[in-house]
N, C-alpha and C. Protein backbone atom coordinates (compact mmCIF):
# COMPACT_ATOMS: atom_id res chain seq x y z
N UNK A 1 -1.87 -2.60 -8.53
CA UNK A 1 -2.83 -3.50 -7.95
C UNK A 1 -2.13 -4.55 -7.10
N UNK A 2 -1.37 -4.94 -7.80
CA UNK A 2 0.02 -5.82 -6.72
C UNK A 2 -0.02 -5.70 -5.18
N UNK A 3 0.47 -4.18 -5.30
CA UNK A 3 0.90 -3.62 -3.89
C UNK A 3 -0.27 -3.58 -3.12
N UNK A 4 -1.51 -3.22 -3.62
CA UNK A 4 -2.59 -3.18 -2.51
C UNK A 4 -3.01 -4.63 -2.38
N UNK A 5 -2.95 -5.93 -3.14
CA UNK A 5 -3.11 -7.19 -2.79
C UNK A 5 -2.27 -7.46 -1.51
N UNK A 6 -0.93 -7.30 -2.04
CA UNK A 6 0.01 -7.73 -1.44
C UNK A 6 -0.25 -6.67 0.15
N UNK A 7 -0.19 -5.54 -0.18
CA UNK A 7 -0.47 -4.87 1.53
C UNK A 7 -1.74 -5.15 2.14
N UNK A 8 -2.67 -5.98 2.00
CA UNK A 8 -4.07 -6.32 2.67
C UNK A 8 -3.67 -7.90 2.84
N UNK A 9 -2.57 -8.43 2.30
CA UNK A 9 -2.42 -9.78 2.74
C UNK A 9 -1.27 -9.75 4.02
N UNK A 10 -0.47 -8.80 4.16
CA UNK A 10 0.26 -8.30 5.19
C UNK A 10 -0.52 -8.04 6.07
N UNK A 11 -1.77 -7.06 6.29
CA UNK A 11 -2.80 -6.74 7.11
C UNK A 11 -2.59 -7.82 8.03
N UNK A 12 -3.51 -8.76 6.96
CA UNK A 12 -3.96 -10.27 7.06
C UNK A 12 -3.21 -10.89 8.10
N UNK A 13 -1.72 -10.74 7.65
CA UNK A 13 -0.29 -11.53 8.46
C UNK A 13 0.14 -11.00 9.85
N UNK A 14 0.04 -9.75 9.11
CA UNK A 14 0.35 -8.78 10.62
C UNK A 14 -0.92 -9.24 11.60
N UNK A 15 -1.57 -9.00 11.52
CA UNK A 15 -3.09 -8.91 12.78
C UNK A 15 -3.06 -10.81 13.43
N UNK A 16 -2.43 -11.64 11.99
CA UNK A 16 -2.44 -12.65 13.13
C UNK A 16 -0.94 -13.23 13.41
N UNK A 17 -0.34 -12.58 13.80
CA UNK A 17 0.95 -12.91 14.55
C UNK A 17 1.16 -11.94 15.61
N UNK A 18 0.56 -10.76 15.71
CA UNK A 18 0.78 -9.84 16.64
C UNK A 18 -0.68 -10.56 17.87
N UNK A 19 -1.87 -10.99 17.54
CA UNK A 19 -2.93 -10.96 17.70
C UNK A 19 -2.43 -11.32 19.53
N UNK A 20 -1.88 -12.24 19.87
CA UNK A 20 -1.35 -12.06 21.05
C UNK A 20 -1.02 -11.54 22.13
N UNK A 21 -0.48 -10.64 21.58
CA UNK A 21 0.66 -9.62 22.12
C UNK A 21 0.29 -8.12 22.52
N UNK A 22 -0.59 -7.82 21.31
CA UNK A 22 -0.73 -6.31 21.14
C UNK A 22 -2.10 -6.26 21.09
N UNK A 23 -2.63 -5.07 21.48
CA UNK A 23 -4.05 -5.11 21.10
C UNK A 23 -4.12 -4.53 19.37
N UNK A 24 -5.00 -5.30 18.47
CA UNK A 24 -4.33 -5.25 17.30
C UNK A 24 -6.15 -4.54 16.73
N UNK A 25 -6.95 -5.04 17.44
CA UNK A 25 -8.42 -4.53 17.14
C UNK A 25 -9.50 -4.49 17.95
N UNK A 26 -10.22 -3.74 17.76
CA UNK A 26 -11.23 -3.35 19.31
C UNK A 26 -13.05 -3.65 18.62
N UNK A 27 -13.64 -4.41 19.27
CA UNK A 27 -14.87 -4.30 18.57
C UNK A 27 -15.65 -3.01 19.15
N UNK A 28 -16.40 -2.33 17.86
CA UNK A 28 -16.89 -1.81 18.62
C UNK A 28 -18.37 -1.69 18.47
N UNK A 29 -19.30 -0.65 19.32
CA UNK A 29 -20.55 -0.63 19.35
C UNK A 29 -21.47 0.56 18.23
N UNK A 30 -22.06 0.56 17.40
CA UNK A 30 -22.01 1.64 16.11
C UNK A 30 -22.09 2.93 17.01
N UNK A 31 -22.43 2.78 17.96
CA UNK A 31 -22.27 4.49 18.84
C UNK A 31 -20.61 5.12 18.83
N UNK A 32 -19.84 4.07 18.64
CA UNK A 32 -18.44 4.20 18.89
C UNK A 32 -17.63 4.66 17.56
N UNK A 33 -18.00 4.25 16.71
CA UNK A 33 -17.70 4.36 14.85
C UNK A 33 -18.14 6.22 14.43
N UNK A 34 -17.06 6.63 14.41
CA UNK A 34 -17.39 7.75 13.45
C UNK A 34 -18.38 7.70 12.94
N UNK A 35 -18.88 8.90 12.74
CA UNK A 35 -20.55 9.38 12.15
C UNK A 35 -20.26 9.21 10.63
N UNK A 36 -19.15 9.48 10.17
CA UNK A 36 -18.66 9.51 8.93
C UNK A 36 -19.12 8.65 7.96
N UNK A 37 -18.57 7.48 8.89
CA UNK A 37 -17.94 6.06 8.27
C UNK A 37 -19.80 5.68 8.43
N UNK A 38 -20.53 5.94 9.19
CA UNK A 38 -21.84 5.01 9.53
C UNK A 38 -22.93 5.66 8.50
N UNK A 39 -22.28 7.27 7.68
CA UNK A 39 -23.30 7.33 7.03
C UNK A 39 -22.99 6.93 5.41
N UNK A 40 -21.58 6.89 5.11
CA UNK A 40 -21.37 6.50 4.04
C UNK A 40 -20.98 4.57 3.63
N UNK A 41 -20.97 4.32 5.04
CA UNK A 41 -21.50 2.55 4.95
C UNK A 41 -23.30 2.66 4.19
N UNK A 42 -24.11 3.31 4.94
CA UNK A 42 -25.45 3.08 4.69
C UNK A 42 -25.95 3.54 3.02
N UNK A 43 -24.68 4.84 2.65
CA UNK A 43 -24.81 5.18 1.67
C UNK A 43 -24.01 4.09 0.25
N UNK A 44 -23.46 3.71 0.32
CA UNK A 44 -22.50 2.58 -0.13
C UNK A 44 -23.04 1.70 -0.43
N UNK A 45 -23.47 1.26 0.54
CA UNK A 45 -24.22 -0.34 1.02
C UNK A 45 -25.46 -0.63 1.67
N UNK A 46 -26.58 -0.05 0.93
CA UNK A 46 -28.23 0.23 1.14
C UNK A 46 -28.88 -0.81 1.83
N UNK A 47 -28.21 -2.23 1.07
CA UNK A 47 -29.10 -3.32 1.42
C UNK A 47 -28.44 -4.58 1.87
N UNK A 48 -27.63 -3.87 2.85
CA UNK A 48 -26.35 -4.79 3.36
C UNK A 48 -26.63 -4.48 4.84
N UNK A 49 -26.59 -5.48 6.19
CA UNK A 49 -26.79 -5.51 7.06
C UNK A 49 -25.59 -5.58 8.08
N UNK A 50 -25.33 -4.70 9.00
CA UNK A 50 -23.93 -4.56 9.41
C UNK A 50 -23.60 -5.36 10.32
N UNK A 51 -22.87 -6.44 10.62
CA UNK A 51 -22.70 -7.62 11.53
C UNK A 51 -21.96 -7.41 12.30
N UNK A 52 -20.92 -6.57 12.14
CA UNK A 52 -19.59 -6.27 13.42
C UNK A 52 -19.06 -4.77 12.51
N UNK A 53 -18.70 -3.77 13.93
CA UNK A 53 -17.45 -2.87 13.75
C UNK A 53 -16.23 -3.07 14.28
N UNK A 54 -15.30 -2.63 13.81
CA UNK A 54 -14.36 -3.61 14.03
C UNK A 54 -12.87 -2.28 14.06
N UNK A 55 -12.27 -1.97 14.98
CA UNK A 55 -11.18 -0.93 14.69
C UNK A 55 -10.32 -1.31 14.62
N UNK A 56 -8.89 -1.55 13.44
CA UNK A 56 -8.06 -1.83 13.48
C UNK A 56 -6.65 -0.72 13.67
N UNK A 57 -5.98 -0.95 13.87
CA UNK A 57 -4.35 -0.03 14.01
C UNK A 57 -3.39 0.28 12.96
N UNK A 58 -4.17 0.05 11.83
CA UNK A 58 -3.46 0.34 10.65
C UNK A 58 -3.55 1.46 9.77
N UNK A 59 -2.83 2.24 9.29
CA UNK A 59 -2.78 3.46 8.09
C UNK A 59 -2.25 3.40 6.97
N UNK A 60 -3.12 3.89 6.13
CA UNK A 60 -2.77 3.77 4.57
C UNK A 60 -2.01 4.84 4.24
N UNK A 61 -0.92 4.51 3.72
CA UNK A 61 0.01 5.82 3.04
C UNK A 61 0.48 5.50 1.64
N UNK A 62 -0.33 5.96 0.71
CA UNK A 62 -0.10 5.73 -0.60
C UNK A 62 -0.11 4.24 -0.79
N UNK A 63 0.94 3.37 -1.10
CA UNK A 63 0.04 1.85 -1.37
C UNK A 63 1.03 1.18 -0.01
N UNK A 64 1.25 1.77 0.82
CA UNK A 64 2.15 1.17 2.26
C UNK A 64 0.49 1.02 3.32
N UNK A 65 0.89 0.06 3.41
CA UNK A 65 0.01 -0.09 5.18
C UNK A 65 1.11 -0.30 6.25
N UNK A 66 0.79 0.55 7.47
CA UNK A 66 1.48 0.24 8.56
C UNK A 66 1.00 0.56 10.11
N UNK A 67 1.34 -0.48 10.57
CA UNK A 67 0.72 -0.88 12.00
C UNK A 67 1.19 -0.45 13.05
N UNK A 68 -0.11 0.84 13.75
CA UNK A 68 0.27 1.80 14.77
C UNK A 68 0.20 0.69 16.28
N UNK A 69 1.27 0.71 16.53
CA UNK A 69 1.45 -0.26 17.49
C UNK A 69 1.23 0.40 19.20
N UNK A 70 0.83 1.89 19.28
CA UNK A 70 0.65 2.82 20.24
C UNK A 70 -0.56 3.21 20.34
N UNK A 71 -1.40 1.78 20.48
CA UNK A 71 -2.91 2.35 20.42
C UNK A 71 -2.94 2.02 22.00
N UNK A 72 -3.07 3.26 22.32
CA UNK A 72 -3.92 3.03 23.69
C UNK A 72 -5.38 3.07 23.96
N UNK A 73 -6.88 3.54 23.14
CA UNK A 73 -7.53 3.42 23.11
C UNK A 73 -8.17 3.58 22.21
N UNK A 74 -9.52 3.01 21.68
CA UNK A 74 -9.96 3.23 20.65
C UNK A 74 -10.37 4.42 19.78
N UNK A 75 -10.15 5.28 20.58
CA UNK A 75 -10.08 7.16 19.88
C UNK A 75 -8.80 7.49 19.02
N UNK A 76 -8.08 6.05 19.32
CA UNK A 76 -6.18 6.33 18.41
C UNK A 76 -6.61 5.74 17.37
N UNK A 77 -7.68 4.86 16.78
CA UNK A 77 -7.54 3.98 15.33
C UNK A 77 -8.20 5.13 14.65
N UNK A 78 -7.24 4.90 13.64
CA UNK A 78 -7.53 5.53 12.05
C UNK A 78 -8.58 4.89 11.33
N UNK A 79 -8.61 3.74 11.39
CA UNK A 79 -8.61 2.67 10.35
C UNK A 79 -9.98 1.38 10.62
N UNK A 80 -11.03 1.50 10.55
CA UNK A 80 -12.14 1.14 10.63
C UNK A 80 -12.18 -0.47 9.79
N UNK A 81 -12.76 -1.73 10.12
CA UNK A 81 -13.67 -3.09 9.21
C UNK A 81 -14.86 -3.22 9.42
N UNK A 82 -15.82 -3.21 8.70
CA UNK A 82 -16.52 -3.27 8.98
C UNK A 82 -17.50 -4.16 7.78
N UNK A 83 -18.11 -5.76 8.75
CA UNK A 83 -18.74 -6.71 8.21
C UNK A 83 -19.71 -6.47 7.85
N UNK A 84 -20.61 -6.43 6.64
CA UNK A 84 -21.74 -6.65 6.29
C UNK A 84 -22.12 -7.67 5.38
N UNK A 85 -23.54 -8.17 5.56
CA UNK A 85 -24.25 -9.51 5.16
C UNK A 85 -25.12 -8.57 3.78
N UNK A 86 -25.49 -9.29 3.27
CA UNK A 86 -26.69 -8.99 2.29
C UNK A 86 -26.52 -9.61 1.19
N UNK A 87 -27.62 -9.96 0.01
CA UNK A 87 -27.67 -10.63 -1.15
C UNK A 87 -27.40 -11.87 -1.15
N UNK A 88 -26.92 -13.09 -0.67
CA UNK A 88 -26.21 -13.90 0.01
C UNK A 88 -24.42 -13.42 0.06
N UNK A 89 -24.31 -12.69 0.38
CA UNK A 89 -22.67 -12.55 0.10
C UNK A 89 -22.36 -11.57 1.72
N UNK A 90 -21.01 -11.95 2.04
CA UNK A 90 -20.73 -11.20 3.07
C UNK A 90 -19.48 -10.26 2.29
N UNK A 91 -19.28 -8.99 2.99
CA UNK A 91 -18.56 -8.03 2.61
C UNK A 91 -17.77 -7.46 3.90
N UNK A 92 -16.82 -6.75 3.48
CA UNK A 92 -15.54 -6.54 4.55
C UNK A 92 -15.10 -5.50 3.84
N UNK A 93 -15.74 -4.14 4.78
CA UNK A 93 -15.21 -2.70 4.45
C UNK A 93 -14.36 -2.34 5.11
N UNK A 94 -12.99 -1.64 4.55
CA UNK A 94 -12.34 -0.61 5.92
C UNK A 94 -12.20 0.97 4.92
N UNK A 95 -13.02 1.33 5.98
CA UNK A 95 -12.71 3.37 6.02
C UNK A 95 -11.31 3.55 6.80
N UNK A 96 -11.07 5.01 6.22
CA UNK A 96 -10.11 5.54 7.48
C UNK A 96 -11.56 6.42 7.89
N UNK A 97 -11.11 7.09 9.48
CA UNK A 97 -11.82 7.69 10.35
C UNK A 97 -12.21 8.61 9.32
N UNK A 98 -12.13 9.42 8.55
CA UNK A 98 -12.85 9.91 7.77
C UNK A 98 -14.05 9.91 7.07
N UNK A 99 -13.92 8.55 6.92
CA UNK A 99 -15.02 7.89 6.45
C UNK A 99 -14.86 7.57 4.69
N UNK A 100 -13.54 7.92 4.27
CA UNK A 100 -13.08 7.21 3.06
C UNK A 100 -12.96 5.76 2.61
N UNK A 101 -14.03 5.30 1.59
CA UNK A 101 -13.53 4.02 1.80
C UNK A 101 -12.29 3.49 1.37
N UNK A 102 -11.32 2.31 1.84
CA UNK A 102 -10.20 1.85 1.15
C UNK A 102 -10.18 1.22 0.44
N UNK A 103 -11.05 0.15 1.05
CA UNK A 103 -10.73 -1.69 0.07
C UNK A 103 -11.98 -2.12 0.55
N UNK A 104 -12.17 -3.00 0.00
CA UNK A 104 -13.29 -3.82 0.43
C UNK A 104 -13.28 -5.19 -0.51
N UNK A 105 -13.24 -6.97 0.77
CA UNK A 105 -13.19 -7.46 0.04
C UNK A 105 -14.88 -8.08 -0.28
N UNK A 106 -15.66 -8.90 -1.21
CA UNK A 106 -16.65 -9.35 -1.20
C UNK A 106 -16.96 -11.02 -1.34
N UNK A 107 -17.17 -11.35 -0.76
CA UNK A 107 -17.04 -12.83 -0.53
C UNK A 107 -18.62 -13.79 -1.03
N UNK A 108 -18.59 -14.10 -2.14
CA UNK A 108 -20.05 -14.20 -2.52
C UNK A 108 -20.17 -15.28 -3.47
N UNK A 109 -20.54 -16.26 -2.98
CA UNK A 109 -20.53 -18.18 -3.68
C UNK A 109 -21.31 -18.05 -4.73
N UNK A 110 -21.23 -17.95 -5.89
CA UNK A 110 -21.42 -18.05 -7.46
C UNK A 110 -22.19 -16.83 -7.27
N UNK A 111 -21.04 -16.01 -7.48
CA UNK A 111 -21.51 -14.71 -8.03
C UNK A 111 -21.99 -14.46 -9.60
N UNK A 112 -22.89 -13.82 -9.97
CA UNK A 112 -22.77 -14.03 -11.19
C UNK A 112 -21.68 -13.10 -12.17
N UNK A 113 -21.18 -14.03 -13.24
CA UNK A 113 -20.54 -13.53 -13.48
C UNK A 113 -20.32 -12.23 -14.73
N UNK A 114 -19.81 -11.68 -14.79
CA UNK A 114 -19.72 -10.57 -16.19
C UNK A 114 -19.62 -11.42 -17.26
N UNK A 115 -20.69 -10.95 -18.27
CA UNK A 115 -20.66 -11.41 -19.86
C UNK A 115 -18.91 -11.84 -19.89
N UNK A 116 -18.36 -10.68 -20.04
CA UNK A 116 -16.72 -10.59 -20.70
C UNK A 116 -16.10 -12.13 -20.12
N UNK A 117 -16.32 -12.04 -18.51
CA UNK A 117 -15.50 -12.98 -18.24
C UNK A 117 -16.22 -14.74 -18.39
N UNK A 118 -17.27 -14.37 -18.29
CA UNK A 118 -17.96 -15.95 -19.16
C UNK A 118 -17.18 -15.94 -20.32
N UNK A 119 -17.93 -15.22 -21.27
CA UNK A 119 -17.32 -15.52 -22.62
C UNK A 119 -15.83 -15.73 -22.64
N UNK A 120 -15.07 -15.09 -21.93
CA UNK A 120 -13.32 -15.37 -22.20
C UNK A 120 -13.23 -16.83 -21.22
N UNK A 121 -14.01 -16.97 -20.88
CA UNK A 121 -13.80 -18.69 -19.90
C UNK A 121 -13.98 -19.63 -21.33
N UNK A 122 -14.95 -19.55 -21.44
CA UNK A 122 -15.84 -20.25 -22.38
C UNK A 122 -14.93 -20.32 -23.74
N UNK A 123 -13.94 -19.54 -24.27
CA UNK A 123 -13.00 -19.44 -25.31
C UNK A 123 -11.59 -19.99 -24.84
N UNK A 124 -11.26 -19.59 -23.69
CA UNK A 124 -10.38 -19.98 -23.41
C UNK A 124 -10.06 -21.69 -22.84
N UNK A 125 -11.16 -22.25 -22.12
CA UNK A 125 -11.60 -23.21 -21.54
C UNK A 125 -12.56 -24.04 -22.05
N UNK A 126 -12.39 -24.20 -23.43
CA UNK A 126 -13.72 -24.99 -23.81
C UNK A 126 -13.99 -26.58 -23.13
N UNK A 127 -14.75 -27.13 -22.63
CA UNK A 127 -15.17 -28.29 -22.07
C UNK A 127 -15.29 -28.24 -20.45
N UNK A 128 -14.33 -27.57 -20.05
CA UNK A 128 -14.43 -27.21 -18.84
C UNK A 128 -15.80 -26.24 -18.11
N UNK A 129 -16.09 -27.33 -17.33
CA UNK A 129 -17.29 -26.46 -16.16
C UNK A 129 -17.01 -25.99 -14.86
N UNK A 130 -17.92 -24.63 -14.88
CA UNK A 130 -17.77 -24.08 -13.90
C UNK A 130 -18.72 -24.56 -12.56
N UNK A 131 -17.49 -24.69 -11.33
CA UNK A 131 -18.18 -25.49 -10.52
C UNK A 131 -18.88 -24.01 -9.36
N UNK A 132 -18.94 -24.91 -8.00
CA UNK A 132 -19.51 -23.74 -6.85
C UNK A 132 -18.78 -22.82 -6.44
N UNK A 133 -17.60 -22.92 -6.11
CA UNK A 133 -16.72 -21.58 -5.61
C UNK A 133 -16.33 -20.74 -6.18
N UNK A 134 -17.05 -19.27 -6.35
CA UNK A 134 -16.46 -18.13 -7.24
C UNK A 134 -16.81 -17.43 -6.22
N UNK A 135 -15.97 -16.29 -6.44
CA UNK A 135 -16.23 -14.94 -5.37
C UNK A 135 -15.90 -13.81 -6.41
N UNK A 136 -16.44 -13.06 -6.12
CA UNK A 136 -15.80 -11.43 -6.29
C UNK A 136 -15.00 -10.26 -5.32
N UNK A 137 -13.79 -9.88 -5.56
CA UNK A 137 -13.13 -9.17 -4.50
C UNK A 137 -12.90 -7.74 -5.19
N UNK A 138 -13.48 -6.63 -4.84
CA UNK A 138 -13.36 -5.61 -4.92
C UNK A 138 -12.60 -4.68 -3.92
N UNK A 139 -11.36 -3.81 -4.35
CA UNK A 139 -10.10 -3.20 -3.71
C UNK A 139 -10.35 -1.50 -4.40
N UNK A 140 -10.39 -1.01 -3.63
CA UNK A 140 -10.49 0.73 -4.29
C UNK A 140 -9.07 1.10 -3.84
N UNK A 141 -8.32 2.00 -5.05
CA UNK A 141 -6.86 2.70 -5.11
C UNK A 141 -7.21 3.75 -5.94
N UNK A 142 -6.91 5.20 -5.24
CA UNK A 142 -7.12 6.00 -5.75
C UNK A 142 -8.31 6.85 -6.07
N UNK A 143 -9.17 5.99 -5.14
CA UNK A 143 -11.00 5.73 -5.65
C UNK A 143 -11.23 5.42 -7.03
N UNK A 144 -10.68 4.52 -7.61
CA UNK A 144 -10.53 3.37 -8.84
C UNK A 144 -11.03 2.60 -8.01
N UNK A 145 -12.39 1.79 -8.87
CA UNK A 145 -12.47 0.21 -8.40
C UNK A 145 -11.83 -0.70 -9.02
N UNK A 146 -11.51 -1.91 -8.31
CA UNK A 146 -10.64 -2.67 -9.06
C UNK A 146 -11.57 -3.75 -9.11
N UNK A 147 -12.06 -4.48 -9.87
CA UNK A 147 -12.86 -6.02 -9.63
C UNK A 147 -12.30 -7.45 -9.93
N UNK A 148 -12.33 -8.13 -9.02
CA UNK A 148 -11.62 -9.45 -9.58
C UNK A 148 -12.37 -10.48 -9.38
N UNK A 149 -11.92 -11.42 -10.17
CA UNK A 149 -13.13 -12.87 -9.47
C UNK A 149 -12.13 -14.12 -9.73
N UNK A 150 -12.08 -14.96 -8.98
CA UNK A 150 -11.68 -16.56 -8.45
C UNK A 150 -13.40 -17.10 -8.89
N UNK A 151 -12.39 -17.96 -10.31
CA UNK A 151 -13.32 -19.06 -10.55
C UNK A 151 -12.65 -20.40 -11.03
N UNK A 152 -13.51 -21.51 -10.46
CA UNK A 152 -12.89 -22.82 -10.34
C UNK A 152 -13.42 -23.41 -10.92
N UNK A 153 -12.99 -23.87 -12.27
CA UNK A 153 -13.05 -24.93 -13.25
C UNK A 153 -12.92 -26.44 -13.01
N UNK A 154 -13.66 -27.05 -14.00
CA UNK A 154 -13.06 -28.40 -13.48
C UNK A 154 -13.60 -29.32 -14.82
N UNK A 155 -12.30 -29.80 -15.22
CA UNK A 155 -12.81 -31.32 -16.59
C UNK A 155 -12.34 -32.49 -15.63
N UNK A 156 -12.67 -33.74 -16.13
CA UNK A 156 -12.68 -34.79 -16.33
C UNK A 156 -11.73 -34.93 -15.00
N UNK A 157 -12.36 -34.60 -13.73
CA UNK A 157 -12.24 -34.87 -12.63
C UNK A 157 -10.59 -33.99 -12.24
N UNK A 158 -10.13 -33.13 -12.87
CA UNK A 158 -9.00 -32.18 -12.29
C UNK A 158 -9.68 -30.60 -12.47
N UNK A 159 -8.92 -29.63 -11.74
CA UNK A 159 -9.48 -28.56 -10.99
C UNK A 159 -8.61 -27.29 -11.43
N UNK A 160 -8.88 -25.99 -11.94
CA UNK A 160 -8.24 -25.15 -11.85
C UNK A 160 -8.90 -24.06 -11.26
N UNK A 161 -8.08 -23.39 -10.74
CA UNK A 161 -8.33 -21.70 -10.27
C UNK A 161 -8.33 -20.83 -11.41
N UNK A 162 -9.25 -19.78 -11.69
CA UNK A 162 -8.55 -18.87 -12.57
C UNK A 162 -8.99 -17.60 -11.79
N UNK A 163 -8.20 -16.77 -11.95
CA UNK A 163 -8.80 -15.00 -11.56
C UNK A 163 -8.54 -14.51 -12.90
N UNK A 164 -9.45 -13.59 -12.88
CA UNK A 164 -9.95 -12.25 -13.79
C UNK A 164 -10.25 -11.26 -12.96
N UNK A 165 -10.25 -10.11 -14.31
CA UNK A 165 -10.38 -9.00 -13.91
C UNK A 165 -12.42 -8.89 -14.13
N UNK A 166 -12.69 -7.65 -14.23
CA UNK A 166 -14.25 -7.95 -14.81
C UNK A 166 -14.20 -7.78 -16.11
N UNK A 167 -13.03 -7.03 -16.75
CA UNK A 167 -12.95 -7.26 -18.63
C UNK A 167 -12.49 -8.86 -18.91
N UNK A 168 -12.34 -9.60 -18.13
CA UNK A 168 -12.13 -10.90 -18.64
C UNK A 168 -10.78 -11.02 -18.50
N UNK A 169 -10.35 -10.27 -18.61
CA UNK A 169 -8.56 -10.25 -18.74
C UNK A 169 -7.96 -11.10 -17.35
N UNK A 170 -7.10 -12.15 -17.92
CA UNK A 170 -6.79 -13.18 -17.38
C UNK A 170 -5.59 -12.45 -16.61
N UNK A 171 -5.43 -13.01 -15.24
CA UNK A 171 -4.34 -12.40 -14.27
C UNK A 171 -3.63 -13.60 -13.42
N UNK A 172 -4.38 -14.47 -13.42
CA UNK A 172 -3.75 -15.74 -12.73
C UNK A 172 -4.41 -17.31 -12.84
N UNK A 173 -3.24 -18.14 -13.35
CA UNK A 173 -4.41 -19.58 -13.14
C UNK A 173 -3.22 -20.25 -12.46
N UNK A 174 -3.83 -21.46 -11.73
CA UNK A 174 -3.70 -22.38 -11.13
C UNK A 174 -4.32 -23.95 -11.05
């Protein structure tokens, strides 16, 4: 799980230091998006509204991402983003041209949360309340979902981060 954090935060790094230089992503028009990718977005994501397509220059090879820097036109990307709105939460898919999904992150202000990970807050954190910023970020490896959530605590006017998994299982505080 590391490696695919860590290689979508490279994405992240790569696309804005090259962003300059190279053409690093092409928007495009859903006529332009693989048939693939547009029927298993709709299938995926029923009640999610698609805001941007988006082609990026990147390929997944086992848990490596790497950036095809020889795109001459948008018929060379592998590697599909694609924004959607719905529920109040925005979401950020990438397919390869196939129409496989990879990762997807979900960005969604007090999500609610899983029993497990209340209750392990609530044991672990007694007095502490949970304030407005939580999200959920969902990453597929292997077609395994992975679920995580950033939630921000807060006593007697100081602040922590915590991530979980959706079993509750604690992975990072701050």
């Amino acid at each position: 799980m590391k490696k695919t954090i860590v290689g979508l935060l490279l994405v992240g790094f790569v696309l804005q230091s090259y962003a300059q230089d190279v053409l690093f992503e092409a928007k495009l028009k859903r006529e332009e998006v693989p048939d693939l990718i547009i029927e298993n977005i709709e299938e995926d994501y029923p009640d999610f509204i698609v805001e941007e397509y988006t082609a990026v220059p990147l390929e997944f090879i086992e848990s490596d991402v790497i950036v095809d820097r020889n795109i001459n036109s948008t018929d060379d990307y592998n590697t599909f983003q694609v924004t959607l709105k719905g529920k109040g939460e925005t979401l950020v898919a990438i397919y390869n041209k196939n129409g496989e999904l990879l990762s997807t992150v979900e960005h969604g202000k007090n999500v609610e949360l899983p029993k497990a990970v209340a209750h392990t807050l609530a044991i672990t954190y007694p007095g502490w309340n949970l304030i407005k910023d939580h999200y959920k970020m969902t990453h597929y490896r292997n077609h395994k979902k992975h679920e995580r959530y950033k939630i921000i605590l807060e006593n007697s006017g100081k602040k922590i981060r915590v991530y979980t998994d959706a079993d509750g299982k604690f992975l990072k505080a701050l």
